[in-house]
N, C-alpha and C. Protein backbone atom coordinates (compact mmCIF):
# COMPACT_ATOMS: atom_id res chain seq x y z
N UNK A 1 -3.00 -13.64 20.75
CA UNK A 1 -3.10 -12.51 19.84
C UNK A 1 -3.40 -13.02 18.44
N UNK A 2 -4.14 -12.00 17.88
CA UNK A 2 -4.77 -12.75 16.30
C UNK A 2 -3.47 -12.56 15.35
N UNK A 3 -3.74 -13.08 14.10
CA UNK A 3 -2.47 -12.79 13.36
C UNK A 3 -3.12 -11.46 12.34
N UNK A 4 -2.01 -10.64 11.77
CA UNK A 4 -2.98 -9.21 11.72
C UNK A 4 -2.45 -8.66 10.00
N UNK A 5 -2.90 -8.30 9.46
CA UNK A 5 -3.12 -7.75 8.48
C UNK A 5 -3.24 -5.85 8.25
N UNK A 6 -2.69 -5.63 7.16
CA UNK A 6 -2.78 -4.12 6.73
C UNK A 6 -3.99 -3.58 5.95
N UNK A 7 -4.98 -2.50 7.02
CA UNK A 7 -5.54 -2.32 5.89
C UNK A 7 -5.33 -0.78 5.73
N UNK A 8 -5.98 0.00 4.83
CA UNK A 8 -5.48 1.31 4.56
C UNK A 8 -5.84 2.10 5.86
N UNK A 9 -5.25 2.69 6.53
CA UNK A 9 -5.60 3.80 7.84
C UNK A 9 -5.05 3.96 9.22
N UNK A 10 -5.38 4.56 9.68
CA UNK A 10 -5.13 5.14 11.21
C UNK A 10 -5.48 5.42 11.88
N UNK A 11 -5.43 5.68 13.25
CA UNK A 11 -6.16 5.81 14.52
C UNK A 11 -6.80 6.86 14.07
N UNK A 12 -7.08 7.64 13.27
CA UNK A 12 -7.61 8.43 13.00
C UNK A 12 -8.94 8.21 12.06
N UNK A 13 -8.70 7.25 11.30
CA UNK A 13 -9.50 6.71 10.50
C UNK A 13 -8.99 6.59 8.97
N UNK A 14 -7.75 7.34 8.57
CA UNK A 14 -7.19 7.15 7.37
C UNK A 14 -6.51 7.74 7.13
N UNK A 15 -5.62 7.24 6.31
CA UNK A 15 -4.05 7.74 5.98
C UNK A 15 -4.31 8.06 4.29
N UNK A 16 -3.74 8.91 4.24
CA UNK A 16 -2.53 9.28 2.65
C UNK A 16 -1.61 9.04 2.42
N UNK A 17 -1.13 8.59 1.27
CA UNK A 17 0.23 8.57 0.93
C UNK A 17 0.17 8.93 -0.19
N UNK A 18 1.82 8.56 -0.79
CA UNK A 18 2.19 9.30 -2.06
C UNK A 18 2.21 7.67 -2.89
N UNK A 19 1.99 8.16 -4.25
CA UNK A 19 2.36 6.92 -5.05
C UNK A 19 2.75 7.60 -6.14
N UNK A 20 3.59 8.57 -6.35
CA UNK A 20 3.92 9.72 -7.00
C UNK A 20 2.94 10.57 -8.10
N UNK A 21 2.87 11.01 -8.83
CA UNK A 21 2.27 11.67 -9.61
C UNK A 21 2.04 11.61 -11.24
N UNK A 22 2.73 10.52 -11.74
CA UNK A 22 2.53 9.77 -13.02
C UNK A 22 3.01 8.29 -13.05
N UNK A 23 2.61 7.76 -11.41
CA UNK A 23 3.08 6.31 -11.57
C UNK A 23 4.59 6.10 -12.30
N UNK A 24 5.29 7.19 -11.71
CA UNK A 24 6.80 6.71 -12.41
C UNK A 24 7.31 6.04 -11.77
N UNK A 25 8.36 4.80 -12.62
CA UNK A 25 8.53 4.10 -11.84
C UNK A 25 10.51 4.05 -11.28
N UNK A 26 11.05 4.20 -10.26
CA UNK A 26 12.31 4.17 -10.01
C UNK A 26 13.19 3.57 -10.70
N UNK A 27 14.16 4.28 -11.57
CA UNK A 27 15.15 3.41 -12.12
C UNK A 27 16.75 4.03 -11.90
N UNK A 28 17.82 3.19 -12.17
CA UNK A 28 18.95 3.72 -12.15
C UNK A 28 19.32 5.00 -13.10
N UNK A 29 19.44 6.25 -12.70
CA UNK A 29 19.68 7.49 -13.54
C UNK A 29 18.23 8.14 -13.89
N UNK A 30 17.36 7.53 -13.21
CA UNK A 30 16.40 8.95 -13.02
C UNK A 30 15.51 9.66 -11.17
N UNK A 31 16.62 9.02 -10.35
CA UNK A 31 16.38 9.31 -9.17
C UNK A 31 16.13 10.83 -8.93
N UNK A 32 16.40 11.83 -9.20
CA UNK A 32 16.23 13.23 -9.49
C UNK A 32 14.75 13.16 -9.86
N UNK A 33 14.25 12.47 -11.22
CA UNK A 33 13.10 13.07 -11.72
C UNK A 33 12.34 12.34 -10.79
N UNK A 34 12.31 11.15 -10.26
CA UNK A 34 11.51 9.89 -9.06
C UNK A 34 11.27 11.24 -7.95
N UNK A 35 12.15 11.66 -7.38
CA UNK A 35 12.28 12.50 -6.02
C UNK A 35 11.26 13.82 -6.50
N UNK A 36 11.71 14.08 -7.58
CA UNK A 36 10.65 15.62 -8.13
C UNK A 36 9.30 15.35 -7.98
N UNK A 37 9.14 13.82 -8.42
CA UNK A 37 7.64 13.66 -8.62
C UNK A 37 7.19 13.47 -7.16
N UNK A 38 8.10 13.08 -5.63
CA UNK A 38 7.39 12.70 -4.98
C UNK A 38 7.30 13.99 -4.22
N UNK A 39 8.04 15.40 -4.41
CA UNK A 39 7.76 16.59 -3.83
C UNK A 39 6.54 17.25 -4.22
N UNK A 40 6.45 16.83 -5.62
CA UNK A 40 5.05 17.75 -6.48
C UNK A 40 3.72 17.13 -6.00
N UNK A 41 4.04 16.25 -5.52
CA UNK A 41 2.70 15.03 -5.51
C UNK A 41 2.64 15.44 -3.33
N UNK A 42 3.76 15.53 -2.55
CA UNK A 42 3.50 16.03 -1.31
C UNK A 42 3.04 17.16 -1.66
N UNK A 43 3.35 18.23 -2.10
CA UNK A 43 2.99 19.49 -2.23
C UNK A 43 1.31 19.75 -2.51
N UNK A 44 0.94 18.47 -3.58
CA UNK A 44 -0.36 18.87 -3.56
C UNK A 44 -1.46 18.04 -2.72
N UNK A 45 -0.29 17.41 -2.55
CA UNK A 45 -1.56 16.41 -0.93
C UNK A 45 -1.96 17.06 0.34
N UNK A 46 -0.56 18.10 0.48
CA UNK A 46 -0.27 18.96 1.55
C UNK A 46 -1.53 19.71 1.42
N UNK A 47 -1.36 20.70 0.40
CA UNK A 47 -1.88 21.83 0.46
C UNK A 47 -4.02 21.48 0.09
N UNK A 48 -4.09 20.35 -0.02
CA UNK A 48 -5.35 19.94 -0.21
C UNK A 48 -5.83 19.73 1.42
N UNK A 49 -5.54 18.75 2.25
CA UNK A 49 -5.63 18.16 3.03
C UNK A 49 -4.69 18.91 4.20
N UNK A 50 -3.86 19.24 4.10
CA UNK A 50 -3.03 20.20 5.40
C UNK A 50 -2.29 19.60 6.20
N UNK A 51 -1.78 17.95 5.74
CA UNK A 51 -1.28 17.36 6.16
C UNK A 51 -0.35 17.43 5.22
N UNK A 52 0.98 16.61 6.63
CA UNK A 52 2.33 16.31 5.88
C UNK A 52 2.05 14.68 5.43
N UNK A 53 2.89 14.51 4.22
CA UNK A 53 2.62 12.95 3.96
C UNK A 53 3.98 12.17 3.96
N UNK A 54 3.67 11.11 5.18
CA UNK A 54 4.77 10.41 5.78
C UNK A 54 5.44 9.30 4.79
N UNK A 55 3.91 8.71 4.19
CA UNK A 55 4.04 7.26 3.21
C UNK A 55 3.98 7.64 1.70
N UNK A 56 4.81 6.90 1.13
CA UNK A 56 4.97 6.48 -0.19
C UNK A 56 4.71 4.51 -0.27
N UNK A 57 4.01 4.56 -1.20
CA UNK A 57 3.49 3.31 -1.79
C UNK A 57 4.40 3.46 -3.26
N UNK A 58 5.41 3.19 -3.02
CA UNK A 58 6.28 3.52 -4.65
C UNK A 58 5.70 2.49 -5.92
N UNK A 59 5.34 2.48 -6.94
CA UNK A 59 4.80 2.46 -8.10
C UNK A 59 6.37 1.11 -7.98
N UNK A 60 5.64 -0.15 -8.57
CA UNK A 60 6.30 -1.23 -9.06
C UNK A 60 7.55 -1.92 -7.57
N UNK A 61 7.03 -1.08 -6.85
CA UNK A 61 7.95 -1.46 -5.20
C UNK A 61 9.40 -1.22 -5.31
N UNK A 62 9.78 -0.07 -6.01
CA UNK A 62 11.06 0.25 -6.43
C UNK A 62 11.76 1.61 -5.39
N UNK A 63 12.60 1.08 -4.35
CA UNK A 63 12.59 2.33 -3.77
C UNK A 63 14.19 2.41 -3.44
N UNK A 64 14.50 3.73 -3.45
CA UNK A 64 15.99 3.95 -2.90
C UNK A 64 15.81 4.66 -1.51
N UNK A 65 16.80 4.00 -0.26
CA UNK A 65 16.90 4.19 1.11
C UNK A 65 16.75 5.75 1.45
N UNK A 66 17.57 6.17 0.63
CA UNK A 66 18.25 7.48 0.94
C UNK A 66 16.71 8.84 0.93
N UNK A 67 15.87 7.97 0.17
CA UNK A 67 14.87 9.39 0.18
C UNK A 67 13.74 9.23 1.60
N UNK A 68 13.98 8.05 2.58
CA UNK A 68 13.33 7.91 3.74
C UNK A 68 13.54 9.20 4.66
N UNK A 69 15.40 9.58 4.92
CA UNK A 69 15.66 10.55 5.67
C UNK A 69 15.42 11.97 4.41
N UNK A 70 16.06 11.92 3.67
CA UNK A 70 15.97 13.14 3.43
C UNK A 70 14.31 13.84 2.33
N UNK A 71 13.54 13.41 2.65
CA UNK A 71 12.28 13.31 2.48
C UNK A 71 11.10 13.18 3.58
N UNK A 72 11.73 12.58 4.42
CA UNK A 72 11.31 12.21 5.88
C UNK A 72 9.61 11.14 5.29
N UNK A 73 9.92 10.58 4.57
CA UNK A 73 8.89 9.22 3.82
C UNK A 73 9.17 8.28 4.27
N UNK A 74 8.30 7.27 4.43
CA UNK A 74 8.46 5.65 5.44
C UNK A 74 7.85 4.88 3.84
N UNK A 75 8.54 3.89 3.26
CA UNK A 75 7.85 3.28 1.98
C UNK A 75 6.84 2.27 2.87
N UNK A 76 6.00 2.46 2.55
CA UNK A 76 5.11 0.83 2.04
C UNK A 76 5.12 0.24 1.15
N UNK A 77 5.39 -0.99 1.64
CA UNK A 77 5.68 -2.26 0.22
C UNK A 77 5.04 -2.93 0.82
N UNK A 78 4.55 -4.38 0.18
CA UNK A 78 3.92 -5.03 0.13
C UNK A 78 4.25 -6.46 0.12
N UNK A 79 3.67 -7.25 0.97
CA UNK A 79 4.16 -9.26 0.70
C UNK A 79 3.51 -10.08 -0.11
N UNK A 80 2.15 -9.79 -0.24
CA UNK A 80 1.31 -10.16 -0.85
C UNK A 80 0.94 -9.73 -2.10
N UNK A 81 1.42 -9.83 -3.20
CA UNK A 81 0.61 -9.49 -4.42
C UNK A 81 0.12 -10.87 -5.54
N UNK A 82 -1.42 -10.01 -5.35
CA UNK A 82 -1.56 -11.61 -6.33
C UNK A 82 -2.42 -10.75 -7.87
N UNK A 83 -1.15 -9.82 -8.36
CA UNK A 83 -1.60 -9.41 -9.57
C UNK A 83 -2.85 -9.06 -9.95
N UNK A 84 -3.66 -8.53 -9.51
CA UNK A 84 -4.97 -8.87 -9.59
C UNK A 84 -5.51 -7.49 -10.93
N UNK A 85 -4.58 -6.89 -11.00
CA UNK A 85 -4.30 -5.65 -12.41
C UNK A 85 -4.88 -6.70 -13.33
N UNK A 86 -3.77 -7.78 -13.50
CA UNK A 86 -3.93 -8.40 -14.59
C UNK A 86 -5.73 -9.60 -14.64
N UNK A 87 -6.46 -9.73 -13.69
CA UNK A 87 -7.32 -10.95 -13.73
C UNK A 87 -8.72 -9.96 -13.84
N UNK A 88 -9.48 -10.82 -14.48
CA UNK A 88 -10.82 -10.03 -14.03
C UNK A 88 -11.93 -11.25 -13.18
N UNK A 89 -11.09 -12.35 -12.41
CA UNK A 89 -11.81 -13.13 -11.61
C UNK A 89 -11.44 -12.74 -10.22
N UNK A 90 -12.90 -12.26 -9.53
CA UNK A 90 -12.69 -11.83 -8.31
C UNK A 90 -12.07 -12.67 -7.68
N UNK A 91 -12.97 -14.12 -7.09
CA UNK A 91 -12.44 -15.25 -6.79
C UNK A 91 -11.09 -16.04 -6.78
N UNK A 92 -10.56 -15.71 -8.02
CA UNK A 92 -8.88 -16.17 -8.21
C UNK A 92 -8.30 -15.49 -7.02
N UNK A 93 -8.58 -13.93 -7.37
CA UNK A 93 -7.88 -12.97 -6.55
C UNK A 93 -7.73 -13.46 -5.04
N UNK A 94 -9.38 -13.34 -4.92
CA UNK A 94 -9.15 -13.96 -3.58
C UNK A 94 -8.54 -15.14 -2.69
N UNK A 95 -8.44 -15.99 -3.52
CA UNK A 95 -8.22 -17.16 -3.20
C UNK A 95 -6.41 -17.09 -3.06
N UNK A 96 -5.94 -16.65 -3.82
CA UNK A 96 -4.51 -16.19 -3.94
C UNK A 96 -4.25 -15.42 -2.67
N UNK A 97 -5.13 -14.54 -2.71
CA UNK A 97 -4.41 -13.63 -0.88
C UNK A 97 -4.86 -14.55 0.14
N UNK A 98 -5.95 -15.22 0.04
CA UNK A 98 -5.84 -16.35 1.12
C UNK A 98 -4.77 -17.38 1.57
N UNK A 99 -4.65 -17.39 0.67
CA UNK A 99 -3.46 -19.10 0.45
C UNK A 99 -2.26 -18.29 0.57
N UNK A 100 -1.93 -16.88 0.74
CA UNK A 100 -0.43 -16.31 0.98
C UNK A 100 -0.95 -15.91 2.38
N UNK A 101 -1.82 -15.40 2.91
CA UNK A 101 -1.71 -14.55 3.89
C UNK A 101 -1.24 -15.29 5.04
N UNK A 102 -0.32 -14.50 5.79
CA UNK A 102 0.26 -14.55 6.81
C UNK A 102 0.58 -13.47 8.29
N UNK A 103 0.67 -13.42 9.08
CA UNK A 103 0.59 -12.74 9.91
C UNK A 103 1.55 -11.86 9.82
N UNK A 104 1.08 -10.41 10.04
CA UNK A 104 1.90 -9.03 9.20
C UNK A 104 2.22 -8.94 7.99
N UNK A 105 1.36 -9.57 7.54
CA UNK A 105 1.44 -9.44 5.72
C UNK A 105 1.04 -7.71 5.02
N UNK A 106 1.24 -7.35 4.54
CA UNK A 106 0.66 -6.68 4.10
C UNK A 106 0.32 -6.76 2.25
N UNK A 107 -1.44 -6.34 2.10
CA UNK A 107 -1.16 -7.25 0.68
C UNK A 107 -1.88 -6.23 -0.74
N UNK A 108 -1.40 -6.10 -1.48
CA UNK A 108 -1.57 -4.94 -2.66
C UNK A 108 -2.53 -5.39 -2.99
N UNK A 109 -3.61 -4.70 -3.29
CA UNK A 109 -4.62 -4.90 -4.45
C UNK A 109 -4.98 -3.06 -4.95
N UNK A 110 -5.47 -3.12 -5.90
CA UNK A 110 -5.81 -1.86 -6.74
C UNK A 110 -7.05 -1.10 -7.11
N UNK A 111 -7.51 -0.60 -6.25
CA UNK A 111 -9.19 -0.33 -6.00
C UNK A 111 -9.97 0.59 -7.04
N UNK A 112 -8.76 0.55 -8.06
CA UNK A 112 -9.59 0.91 -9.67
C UNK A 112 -9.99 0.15 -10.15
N UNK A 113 -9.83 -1.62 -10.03
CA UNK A 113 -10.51 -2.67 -10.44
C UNK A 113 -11.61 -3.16 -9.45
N UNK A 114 -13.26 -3.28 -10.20
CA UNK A 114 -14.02 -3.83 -9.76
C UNK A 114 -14.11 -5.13 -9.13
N UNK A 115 -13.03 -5.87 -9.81
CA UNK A 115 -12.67 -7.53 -9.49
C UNK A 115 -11.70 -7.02 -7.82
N UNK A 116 -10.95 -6.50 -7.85
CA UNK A 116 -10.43 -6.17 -6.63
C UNK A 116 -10.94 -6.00 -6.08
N UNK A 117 -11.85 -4.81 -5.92
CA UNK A 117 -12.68 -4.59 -5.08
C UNK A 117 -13.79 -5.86 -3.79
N UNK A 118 -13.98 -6.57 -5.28
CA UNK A 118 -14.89 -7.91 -4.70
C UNK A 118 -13.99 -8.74 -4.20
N UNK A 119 -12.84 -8.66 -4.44
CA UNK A 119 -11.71 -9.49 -4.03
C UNK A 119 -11.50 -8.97 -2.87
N UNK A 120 -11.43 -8.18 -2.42
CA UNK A 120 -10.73 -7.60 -1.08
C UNK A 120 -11.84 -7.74 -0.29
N UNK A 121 -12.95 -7.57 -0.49
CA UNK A 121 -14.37 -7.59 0.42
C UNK A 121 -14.43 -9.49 0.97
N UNK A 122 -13.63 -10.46 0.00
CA UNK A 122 -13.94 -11.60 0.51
C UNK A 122 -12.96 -11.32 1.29
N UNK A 123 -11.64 -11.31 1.00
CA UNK A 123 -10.41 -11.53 1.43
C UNK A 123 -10.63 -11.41 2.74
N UNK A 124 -11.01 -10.27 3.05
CA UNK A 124 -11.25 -9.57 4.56
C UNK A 124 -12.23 -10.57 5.42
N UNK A 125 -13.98 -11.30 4.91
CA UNK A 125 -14.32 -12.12 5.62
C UNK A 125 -13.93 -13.18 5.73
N UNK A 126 -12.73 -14.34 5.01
CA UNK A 126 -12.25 -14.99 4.80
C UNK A 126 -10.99 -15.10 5.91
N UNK A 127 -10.53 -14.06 6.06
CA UNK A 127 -9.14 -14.10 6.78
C UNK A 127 -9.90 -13.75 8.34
N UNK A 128 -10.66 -12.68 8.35
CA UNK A 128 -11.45 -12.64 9.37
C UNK A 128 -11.76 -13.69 10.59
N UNK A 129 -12.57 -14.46 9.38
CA UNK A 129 -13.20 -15.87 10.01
C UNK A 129 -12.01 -16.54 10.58
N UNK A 130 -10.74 -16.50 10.08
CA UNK A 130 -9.72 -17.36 10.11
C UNK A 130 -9.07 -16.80 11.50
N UNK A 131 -9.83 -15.19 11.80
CA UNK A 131 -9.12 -15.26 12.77
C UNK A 131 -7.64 -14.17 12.81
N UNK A 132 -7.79 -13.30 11.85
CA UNK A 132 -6.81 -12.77 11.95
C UNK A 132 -7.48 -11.21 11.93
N UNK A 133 -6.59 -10.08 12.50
CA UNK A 133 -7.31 -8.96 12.77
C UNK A 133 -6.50 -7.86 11.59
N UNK A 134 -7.13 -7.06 11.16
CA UNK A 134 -6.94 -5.83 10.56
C UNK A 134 -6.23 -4.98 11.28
N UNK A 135 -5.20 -4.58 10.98
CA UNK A 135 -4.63 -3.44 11.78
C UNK A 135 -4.17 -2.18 10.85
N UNK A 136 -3.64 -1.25 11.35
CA UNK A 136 -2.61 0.16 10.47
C UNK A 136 -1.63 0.17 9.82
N UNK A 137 -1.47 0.69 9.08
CA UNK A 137 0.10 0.46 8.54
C UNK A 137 1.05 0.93 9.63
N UNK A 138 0.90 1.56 10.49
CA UNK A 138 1.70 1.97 11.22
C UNK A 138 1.69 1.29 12.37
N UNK A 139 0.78 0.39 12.44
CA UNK A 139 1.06 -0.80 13.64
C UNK A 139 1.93 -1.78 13.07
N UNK A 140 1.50 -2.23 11.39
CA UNK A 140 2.27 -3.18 11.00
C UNK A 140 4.24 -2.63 11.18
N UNK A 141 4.27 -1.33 10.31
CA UNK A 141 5.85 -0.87 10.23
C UNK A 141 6.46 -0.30 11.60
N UNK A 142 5.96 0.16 12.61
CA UNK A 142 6.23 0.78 13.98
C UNK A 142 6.42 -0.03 15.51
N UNK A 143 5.24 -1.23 15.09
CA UNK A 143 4.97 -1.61 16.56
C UNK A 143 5.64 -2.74 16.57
C-alpha cells in the first residue's frame, strides 16, 4: 500500500468546510463568540450549497472538544505546515512539505498565495513520484 496524503475532497469530488467567518481565532473566554461564528458561517454554506457542513479547518488549529458533539463538526488539523503565508519562494515551500511528508500526513498550505499554489502543484509530483497516493480527508480521519 502507498503511503497517502490529504488532499481537499470526496468521493464525490469535494468537500466544504468551515474555517469560520472572520478567521477568528479560539481563545480562553471567547468560546461563545468562536461557536457563533461557526453557526453563521454553517448557515450560509448550508443554505448556498444545501449541504450540512461536517468539517471545520479552525483558523490557527485552535479547537475545543466539546463543539465536535454538540455541533456535530469533525476538526481538521494539520501535520505539516511549512508556513508558506509567510515565504514568497515556491520552492522553499516545497521542499519543506517534502522533507516532512509522511504517510497520513495531512499538510496546510493557503491557496490565496500564488507561491502556494506552485508549491502544492510540485509537492503533489514530488511525493507522487515518491510513491505516495492522495487520498480524502475522510479516508485520512475515518478509515
Amino acid at each position: 500500500m502507498s503511503p497517502a496524503c490529504v488532499i481537499n475532497g470526496t468521493q464525490a469530488g469535494h468537500l466544504i468546510g468551515n474555517h469560520t467567518y472572520s478567521h477568528m481565532q479560539l481563545k480562553s473566554g471567547n468560546e461563545s463568540a468562536f461557536r457563533e461564528e461557526l453557526i453563521k458561517t454553517n448557515e450560509i454554506i448550508t443554505g448556498i450549497t444545501g449541504e450540512e457542513v461536517l468539517y471545520v479547518r479552525p483558523p490557527y488549529g485552535c479547537w475545543d472538544k466539546s463543539f465536535e458533539s454538540e455541533l456535530n463538526m469533525f476538526p481538521v488539523l494539520w501535520t505539516v505546515d511549512p508556513l508558506d503565508w509567510c515565504s514568497k519562494n515556491a520552492d522553499g515551500i516545497a521542499q519543506k512539505v517534502v522533507s516532512k511528508a509522511r504517510e497520513n500526513d495531512i499538510i496546510l498550505l493557503h491557496d490565496y498565495y500564488a507561491t502556494s499554489v506552485t508549491a502544492a502543484l510540485k509537492v503533489v509530483d514530488e511525493l507522487m513520484e515518491a510513491g505516495y497516493e492522495f487520498v480524502t480527508v475522510e479516508e485520512i480521519l475515518f478509515d
